[in-house]
PDB file of N, CA and C in Angstrom:
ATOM      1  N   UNK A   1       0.821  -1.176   0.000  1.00  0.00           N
ATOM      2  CA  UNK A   1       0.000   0.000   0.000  1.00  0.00           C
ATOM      3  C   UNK A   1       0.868   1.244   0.000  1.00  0.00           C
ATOM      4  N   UNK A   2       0.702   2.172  -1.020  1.00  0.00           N
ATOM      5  CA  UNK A   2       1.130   3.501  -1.087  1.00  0.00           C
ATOM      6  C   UNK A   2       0.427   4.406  -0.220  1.00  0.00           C
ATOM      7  N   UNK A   3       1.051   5.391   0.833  1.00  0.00           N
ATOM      8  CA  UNK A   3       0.267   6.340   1.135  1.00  0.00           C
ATOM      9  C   UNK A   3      -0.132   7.478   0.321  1.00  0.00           C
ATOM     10  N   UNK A   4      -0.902   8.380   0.229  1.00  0.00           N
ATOM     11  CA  UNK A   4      -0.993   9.301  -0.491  1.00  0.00           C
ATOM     12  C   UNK A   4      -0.656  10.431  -0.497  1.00  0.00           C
ATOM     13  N   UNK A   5       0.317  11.262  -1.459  1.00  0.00           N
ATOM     14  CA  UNK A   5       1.063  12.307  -1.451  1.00  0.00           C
ATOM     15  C   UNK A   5       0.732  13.415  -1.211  1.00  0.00           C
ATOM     16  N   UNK A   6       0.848  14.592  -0.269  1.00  0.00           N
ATOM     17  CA  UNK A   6       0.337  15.607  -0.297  1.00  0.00           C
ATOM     18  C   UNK A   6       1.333  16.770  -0.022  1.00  0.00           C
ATOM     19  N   UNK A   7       2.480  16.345  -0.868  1.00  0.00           N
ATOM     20  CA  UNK A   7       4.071  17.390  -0.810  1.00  0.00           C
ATOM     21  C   UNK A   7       3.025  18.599  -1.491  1.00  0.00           C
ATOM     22  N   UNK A   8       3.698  19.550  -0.422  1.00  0.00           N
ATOM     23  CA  UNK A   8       3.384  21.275  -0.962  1.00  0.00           C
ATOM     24  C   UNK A   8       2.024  21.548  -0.443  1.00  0.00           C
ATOM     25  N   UNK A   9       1.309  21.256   0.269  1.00  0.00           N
ATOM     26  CA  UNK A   9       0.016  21.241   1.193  1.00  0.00           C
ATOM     27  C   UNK A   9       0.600  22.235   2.003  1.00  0.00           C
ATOM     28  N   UNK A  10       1.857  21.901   2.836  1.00  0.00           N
ATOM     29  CA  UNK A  10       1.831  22.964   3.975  1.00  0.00           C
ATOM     30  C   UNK A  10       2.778  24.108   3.284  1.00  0.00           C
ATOM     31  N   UNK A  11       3.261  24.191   2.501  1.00  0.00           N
ATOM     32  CA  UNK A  11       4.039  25.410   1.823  1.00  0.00           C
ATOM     33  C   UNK A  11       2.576  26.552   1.467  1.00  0.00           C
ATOM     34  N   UNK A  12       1.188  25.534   0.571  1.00  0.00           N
ATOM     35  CA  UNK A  12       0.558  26.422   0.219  1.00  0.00           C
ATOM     36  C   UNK A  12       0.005  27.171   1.465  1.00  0.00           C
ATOM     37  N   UNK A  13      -0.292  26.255   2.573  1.00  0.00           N
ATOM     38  CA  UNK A  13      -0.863  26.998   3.317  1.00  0.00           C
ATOM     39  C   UNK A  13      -0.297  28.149   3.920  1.00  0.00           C
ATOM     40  N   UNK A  14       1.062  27.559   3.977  1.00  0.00           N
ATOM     41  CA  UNK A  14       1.754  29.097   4.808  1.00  0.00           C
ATOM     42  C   UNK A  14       1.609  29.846   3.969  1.00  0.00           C
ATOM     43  N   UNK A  15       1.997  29.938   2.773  1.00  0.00           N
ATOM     44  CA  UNK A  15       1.738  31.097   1.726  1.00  0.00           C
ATOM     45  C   UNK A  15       0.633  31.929   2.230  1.00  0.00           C
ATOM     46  N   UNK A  16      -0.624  31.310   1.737  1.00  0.00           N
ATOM     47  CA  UNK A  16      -1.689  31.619   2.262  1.00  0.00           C
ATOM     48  C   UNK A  16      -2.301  32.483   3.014  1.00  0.00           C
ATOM     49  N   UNK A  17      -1.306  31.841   4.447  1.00  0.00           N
ATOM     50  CA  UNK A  17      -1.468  32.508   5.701  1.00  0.00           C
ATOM     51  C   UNK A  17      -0.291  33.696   5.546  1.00  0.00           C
ATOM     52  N   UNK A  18       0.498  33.624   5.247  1.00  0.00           N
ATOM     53  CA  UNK A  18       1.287  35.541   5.182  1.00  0.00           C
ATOM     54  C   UNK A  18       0.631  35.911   4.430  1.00  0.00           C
ATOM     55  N   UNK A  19       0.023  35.842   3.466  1.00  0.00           N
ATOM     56  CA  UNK A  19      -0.398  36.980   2.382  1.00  0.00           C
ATOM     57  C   UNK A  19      -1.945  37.361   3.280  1.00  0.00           C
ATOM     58  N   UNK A  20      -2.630  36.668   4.380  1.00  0.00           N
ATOM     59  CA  UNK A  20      -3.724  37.123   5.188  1.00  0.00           C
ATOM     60  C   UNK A  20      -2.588  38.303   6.210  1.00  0.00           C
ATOM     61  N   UNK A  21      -1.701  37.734   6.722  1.00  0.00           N
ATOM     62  CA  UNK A  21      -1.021  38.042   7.932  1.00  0.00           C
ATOM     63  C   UNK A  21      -1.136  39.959   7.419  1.00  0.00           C
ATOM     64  N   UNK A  22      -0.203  39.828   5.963  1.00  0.00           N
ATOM     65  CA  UNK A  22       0.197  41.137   5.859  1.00  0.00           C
ATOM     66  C   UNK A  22      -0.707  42.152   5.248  1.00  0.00           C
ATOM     67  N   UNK A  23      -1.773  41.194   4.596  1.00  0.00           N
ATOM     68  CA  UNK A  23      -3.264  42.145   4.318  1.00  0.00           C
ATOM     69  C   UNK A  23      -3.802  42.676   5.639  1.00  0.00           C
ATOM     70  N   UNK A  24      -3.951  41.934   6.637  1.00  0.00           N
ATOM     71  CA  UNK A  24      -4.285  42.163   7.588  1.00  0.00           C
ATOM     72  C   UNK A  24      -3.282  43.762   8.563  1.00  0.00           C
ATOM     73  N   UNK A  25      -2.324  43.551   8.556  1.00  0.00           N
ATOM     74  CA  UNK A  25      -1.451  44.182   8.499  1.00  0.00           C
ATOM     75  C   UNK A  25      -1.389  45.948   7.955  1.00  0.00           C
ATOM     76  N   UNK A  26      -1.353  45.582   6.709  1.00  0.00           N
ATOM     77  CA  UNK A  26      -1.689  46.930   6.005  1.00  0.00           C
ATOM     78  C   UNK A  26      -2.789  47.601   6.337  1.00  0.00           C
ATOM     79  N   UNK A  27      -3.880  46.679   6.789  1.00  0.00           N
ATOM     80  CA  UNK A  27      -5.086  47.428   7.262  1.00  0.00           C
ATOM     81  C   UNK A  27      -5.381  47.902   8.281  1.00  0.00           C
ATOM     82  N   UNK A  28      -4.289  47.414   9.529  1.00  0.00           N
ATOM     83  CA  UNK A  28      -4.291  48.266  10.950  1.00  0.00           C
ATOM     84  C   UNK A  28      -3.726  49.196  10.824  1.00  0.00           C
ATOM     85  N   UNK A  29      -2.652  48.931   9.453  1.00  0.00           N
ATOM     86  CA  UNK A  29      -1.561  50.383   9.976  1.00  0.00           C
ATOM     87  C   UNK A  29      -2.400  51.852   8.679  1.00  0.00           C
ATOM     88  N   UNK A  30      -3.227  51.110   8.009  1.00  0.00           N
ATOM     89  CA  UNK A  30      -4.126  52.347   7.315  1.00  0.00           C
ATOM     90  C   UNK A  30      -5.115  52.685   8.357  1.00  0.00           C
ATOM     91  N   UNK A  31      -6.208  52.231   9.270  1.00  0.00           N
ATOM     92  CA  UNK A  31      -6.463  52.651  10.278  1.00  0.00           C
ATOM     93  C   UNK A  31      -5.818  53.413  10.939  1.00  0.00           C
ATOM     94  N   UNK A  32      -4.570  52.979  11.538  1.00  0.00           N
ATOM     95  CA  UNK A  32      -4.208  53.991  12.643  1.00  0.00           C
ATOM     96  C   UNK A  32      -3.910  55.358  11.749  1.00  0.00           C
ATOM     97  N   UNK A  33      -3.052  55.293  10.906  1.00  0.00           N
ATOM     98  CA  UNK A  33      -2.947  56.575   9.996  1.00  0.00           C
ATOM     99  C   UNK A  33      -3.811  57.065   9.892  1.00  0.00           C
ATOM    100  N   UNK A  34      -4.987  56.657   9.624  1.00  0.00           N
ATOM    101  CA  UNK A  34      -6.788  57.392   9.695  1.00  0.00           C
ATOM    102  C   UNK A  34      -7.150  58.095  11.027  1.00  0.00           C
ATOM    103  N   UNK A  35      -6.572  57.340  11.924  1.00  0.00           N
ATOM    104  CA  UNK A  35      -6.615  58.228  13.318  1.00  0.00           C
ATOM    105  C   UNK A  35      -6.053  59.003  13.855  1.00  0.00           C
ATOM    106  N   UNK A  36      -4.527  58.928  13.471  1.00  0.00           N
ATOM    107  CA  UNK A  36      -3.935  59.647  13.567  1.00  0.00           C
ATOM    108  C   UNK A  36      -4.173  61.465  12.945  1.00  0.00           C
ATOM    109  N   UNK A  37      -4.213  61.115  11.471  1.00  0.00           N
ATOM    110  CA  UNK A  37      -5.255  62.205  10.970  1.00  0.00           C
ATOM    111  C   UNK A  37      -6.517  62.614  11.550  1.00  0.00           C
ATOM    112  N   UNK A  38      -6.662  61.939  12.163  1.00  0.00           N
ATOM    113  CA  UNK A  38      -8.278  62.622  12.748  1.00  0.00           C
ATOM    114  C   UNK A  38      -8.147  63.738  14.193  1.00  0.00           C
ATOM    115  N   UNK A  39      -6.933  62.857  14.425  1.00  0.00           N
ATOM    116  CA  UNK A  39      -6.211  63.693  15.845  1.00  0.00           C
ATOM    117  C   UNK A  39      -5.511  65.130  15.357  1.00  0.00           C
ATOM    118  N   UNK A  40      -4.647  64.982  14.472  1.00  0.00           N
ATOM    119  CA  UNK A  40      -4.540  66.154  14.138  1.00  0.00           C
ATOM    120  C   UNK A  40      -5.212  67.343  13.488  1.00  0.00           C
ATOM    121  N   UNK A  41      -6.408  66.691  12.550  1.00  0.00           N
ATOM    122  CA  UNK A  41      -7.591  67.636  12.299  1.00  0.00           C
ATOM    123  C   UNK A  41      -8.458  68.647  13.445  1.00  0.00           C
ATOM    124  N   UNK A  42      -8.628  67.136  14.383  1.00  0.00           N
ATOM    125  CA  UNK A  42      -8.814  68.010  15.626  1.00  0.00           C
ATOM    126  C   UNK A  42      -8.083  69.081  16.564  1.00  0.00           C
ATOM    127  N   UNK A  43      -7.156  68.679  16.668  1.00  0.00           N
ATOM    128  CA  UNK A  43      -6.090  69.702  17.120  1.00  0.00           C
ATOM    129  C   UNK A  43      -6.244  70.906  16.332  1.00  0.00           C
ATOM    130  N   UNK A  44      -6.107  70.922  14.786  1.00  0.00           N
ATOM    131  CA  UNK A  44      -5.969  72.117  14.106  1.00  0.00           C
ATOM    132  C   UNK A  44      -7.314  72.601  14.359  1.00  0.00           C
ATOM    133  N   UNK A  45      -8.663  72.252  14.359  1.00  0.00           N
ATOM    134  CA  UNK A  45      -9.718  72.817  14.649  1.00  0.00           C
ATOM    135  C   UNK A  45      -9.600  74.080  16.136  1.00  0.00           C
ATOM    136  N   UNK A  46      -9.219  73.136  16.910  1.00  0.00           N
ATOM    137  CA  UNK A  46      -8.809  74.035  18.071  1.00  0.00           C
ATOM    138  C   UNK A  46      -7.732  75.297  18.067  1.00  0.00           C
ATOM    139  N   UNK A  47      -7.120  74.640  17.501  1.00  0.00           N
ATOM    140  CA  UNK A  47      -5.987  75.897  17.383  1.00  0.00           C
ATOM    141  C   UNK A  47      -6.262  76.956  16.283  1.00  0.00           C
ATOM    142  N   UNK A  48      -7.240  76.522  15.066  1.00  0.00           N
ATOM    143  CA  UNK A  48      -7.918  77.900  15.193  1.00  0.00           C
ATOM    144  C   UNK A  48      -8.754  78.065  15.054  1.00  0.00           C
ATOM    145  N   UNK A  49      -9.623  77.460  16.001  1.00  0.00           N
ATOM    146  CA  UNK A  49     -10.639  78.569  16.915  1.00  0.00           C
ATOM    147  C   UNK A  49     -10.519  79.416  17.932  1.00  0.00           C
ATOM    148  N   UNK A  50      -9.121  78.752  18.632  1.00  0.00           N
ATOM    149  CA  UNK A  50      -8.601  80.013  19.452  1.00  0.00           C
ATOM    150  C   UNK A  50      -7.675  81.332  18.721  1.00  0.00           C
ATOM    151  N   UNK A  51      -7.097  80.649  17.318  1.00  0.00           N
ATOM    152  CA  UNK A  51      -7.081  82.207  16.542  1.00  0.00           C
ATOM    153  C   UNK A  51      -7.912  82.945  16.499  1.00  0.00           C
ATOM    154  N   UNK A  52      -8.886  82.210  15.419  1.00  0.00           N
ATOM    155  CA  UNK A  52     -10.464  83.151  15.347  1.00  0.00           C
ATOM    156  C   UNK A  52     -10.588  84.103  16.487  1.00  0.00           C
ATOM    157  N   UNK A  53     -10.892  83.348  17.741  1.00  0.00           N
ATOM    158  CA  UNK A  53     -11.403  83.684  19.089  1.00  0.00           C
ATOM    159  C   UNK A  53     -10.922  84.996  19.606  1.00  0.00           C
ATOM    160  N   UNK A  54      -9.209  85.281  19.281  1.00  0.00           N
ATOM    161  CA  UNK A  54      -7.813  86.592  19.521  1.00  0.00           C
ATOM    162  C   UNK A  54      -8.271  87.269  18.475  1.00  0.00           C
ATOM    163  N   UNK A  55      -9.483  87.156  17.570  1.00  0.00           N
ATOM    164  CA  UNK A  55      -9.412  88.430  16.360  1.00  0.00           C
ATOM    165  C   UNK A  55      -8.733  88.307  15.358  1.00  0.00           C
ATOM    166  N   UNK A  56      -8.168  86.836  14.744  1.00  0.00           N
ATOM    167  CA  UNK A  56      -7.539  86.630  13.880  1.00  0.00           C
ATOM    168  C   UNK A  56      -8.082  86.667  12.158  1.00  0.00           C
ATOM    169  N   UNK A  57      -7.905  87.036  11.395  1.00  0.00           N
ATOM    170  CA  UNK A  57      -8.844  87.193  10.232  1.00  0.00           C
ATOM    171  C   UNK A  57      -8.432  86.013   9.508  1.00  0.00           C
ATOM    172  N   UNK A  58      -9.535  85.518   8.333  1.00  0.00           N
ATOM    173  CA  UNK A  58      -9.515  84.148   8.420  1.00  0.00           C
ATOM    174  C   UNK A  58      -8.297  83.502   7.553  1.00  0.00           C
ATOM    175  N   UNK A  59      -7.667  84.612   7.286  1.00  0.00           N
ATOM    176  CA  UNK A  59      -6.057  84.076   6.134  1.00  0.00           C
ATOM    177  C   UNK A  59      -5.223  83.540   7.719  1.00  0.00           C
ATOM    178  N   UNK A  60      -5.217  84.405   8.327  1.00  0.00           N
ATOM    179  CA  UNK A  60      -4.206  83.840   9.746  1.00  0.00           C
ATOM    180  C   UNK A  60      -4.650  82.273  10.082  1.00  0.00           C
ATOM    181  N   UNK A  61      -6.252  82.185  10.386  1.00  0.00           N
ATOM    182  CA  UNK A  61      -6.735  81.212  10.588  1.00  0.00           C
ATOM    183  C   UNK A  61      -6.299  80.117  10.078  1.00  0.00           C
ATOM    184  N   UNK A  62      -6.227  79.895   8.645  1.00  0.00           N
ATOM    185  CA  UNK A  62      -5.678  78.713   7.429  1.00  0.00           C
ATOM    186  C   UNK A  62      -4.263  78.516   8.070  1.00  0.00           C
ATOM    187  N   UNK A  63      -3.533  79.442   8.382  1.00  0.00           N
ATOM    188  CA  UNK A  63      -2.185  79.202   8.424  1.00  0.00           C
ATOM    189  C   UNK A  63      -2.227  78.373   9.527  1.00  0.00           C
ATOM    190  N   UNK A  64      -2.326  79.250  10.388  1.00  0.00           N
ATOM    191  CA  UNK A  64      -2.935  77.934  12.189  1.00  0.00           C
ATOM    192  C   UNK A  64      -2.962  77.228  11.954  1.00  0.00           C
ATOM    193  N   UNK A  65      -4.178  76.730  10.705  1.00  0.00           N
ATOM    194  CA  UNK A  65      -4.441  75.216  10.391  1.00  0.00           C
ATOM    195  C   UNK A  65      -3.499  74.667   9.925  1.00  0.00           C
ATOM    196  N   UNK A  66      -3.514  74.851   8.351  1.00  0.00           N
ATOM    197  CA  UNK A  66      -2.316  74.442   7.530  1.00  0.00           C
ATOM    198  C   UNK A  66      -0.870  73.819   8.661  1.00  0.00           C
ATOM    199  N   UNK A  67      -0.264  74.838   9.365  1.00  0.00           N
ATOM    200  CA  UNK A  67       0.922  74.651  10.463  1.00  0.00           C
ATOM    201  C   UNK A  67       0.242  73.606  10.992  1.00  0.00           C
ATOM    202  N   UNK A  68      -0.757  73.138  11.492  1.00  0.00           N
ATOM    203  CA  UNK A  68      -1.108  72.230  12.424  1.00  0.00           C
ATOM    204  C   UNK A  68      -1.651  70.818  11.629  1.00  0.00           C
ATOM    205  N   UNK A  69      -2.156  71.239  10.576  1.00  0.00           N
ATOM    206  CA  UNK A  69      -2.782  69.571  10.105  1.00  0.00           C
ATOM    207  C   UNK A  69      -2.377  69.350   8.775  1.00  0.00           C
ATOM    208  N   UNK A  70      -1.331  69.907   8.343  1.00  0.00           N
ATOM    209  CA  UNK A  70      -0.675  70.209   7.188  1.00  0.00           C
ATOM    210  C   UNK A  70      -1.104  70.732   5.791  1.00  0.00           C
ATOM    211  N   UNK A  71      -0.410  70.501   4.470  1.00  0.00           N
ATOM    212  CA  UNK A  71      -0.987  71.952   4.018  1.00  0.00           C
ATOM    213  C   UNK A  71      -1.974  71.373   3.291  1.00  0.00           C
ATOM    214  N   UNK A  72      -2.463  70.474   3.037  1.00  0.00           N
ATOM    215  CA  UNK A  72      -3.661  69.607   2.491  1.00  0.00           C
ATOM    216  C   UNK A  72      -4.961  70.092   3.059  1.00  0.00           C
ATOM    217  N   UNK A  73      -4.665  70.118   4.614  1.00  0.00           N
ATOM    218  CA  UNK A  73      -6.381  70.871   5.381  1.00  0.00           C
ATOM    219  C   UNK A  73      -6.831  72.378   5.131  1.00  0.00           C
ATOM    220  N   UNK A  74      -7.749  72.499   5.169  1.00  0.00           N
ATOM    221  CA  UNK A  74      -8.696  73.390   4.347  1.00  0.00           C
ATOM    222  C   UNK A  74      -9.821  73.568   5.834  1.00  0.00           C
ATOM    223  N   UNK A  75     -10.214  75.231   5.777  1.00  0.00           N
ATOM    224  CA  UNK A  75     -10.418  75.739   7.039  1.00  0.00           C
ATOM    225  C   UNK A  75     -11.304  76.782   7.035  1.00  0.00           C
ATOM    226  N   UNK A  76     -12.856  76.583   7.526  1.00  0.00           N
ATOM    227  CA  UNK A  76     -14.035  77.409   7.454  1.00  0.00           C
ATOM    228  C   UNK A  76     -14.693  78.222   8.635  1.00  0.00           C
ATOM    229  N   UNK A  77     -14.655  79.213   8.885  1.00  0.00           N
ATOM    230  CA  UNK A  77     -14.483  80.322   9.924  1.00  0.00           C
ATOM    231  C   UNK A  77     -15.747  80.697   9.482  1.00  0.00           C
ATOM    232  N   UNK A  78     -16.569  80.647  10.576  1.00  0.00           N
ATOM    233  CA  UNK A  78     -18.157  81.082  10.696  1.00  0.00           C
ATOM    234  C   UNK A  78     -18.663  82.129  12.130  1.00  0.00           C
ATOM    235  N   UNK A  79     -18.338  82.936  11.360  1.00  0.00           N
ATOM    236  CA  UNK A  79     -18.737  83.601  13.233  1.00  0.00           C
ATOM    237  C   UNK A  79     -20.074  84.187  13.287  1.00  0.00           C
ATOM    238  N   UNK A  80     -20.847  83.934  14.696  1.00  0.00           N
ATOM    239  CA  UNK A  80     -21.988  84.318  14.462  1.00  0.00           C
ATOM    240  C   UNK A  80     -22.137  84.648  15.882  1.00  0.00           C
ATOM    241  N   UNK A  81     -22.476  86.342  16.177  1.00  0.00           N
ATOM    242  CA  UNK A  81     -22.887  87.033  17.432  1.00  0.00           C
ATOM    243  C   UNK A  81     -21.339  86.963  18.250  1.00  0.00           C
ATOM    244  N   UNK A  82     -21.275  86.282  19.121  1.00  0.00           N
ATOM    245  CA  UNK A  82     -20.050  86.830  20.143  1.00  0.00           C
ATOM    246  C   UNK A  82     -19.237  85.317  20.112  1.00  0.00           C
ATOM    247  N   UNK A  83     -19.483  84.385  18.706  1.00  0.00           N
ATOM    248  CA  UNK A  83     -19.283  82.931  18.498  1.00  0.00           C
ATOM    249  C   UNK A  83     -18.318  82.832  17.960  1.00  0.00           C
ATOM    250  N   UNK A  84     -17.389  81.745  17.651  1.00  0.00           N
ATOM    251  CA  UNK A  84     -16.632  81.356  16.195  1.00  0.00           C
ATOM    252  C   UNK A  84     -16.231  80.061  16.446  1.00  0.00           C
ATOM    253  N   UNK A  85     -17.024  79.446  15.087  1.00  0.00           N
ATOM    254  CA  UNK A  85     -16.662  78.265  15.184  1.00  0.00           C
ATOM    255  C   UNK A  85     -15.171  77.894  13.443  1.00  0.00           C
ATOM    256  N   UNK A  86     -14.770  76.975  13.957  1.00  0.00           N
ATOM    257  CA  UNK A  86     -13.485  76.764  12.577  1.00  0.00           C
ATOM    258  C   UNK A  86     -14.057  75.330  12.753  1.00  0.00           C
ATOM    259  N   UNK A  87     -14.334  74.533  11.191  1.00  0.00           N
ATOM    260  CA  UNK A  87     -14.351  73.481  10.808  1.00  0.00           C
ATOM    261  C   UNK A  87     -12.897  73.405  10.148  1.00  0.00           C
ATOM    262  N   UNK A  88     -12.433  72.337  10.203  1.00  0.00           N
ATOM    263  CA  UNK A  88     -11.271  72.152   9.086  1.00  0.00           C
ATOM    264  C   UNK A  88     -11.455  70.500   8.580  1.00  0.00           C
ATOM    265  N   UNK A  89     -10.705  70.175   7.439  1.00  0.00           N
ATOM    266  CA  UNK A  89     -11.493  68.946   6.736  1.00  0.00           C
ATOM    267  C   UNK A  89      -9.691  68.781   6.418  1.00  0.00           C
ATOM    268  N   UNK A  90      -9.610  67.378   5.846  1.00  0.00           N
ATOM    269  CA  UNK A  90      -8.049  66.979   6.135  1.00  0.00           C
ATOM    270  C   UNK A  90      -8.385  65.573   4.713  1.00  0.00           C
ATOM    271  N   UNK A  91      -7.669  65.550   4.046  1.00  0.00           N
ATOM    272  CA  UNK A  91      -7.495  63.767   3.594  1.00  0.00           C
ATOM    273  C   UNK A  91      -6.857  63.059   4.094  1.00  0.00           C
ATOM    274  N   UNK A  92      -7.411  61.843   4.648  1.00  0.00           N
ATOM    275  CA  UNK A  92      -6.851  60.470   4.589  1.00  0.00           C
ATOM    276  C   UNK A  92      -5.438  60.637   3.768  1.00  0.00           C
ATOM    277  N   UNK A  93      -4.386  60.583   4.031  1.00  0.00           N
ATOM    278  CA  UNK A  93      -3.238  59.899   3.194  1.00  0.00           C
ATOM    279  C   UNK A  93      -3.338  58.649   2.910  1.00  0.00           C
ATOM    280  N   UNK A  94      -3.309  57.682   1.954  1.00  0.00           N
ATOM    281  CA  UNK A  94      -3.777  56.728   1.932  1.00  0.00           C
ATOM    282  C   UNK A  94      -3.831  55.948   0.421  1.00  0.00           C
ATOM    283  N   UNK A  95      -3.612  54.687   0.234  1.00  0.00           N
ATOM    284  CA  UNK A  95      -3.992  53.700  -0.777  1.00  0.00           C
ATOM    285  C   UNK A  95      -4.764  53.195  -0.589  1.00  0.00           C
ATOM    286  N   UNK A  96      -5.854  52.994  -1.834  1.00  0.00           N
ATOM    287  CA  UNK A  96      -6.643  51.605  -1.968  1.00  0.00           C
ATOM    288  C   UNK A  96      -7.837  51.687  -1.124  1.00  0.00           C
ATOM    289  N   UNK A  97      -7.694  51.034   0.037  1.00  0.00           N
ATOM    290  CA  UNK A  97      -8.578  51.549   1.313  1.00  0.00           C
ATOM    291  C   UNK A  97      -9.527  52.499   1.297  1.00  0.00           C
ATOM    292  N   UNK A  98      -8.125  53.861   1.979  1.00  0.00           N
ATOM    293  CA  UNK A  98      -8.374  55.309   2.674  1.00  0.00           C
ATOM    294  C   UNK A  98      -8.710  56.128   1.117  1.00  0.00           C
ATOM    295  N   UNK A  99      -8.735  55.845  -0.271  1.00  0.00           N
ATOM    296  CA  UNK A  99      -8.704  56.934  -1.032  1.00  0.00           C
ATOM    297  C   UNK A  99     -10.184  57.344  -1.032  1.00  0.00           C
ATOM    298  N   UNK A 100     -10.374  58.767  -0.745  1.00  0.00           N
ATOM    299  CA  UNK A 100     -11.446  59.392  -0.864  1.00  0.00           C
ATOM    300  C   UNK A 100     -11.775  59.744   0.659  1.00  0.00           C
ATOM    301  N   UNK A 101     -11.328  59.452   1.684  1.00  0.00           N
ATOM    302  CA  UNK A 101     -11.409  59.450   2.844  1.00  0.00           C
ATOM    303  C   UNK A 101     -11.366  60.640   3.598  1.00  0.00           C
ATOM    304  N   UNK A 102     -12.052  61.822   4.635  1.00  0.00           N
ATOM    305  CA  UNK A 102     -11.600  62.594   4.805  1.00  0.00           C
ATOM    306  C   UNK A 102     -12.035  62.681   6.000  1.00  0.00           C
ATOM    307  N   UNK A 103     -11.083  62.996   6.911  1.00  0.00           N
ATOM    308  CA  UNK A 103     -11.019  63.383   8.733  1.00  0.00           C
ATOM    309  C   UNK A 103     -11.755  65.036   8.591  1.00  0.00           C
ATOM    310  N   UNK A 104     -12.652  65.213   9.729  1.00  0.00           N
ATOM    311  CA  UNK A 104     -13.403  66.044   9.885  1.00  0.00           C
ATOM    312  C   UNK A 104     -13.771  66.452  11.222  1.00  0.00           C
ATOM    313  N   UNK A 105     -13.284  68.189  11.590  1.00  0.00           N
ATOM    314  CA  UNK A 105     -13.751  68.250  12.753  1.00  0.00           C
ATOM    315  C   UNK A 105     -14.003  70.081  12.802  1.00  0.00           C
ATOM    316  N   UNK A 106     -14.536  70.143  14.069  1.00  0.00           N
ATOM    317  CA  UNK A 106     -15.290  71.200  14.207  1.00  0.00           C
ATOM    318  C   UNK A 106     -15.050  72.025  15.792  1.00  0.00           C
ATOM    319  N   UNK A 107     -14.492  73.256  16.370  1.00  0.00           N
ATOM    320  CA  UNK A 107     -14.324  73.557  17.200  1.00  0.00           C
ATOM    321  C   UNK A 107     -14.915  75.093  17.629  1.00  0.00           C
ATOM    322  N   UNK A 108     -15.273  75.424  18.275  1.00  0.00           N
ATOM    323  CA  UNK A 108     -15.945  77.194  18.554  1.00  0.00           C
ATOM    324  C   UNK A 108     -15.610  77.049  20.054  1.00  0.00           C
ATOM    325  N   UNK A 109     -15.655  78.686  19.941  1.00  0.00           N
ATOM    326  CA  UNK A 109     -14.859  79.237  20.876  1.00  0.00           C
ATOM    327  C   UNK A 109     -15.322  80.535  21.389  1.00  0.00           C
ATOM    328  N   UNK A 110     -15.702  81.143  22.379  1.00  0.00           N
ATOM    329  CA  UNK A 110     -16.128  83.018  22.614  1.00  0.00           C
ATOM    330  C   UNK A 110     -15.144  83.665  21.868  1.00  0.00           C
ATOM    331  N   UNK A 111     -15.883  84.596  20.979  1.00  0.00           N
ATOM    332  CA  UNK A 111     -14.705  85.575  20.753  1.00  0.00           C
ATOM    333  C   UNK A 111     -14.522  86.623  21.363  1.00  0.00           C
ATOM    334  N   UNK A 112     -13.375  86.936  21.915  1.00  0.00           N
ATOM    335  CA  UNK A 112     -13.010  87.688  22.839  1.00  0.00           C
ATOM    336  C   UNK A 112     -13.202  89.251  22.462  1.00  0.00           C
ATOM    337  N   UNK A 113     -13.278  89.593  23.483  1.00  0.00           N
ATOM    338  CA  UNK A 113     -13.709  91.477  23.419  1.00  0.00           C
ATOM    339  C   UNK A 113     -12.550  92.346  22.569  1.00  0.00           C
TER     340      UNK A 113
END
């Protein structure tokens, strides 16, 4: 009696299993990059709304941003009564996944006398 051959069974499988391992892989570390961006969108939201807030006019504002969430984010200054709020909007850096993706946040603040 011959047993039956099954050379290259466990080669395919490992194959297999790294090409899950590192898909898998690529997709935590495009996540965290997604969060990471989201952290800094937020940050730049804050930082200028407390421009806005000092009387800053809204070219200063962009720069705040821009300096803070780099020069890709884009920055909307709405003031209304003794208010100001700054949205700023950011892309995902990103392949495949993240393309089209965009971190979004929103901060207001009193504007000061």
């Amino acid at each position: 009696m011959s047993r039956p051959r099954d050379g290259g069974a466990v080669t395919v499988e490992l194959a297999i299993g790294m090409v899950s391992v590192v898909v898998l892989l690529g997709l935590v570390l495009a996540l965290v990059a997604a969060g990471v961006t989201q952290v800094r969108c937020t940050d730049a939201a804050r930082a200028g709304a407390r421009a806005a807030s000092l009387g800053g006019d809204d070219a200063e504002v962009a720069r705040v941003v821009r300096r803070a969430a780099g020069d890709a984010a884009t920055a909307t200054v709405a003031r209304d009564g003794g208010w100001v709020d700054v949205s700023v909007t950011v892309p995902v850096l990103g392949h495949g996944v993240l393309d089209g993706l965009t971190a979004r946040a929103t901060a207001g603040l009193p504007a000061e006398p």
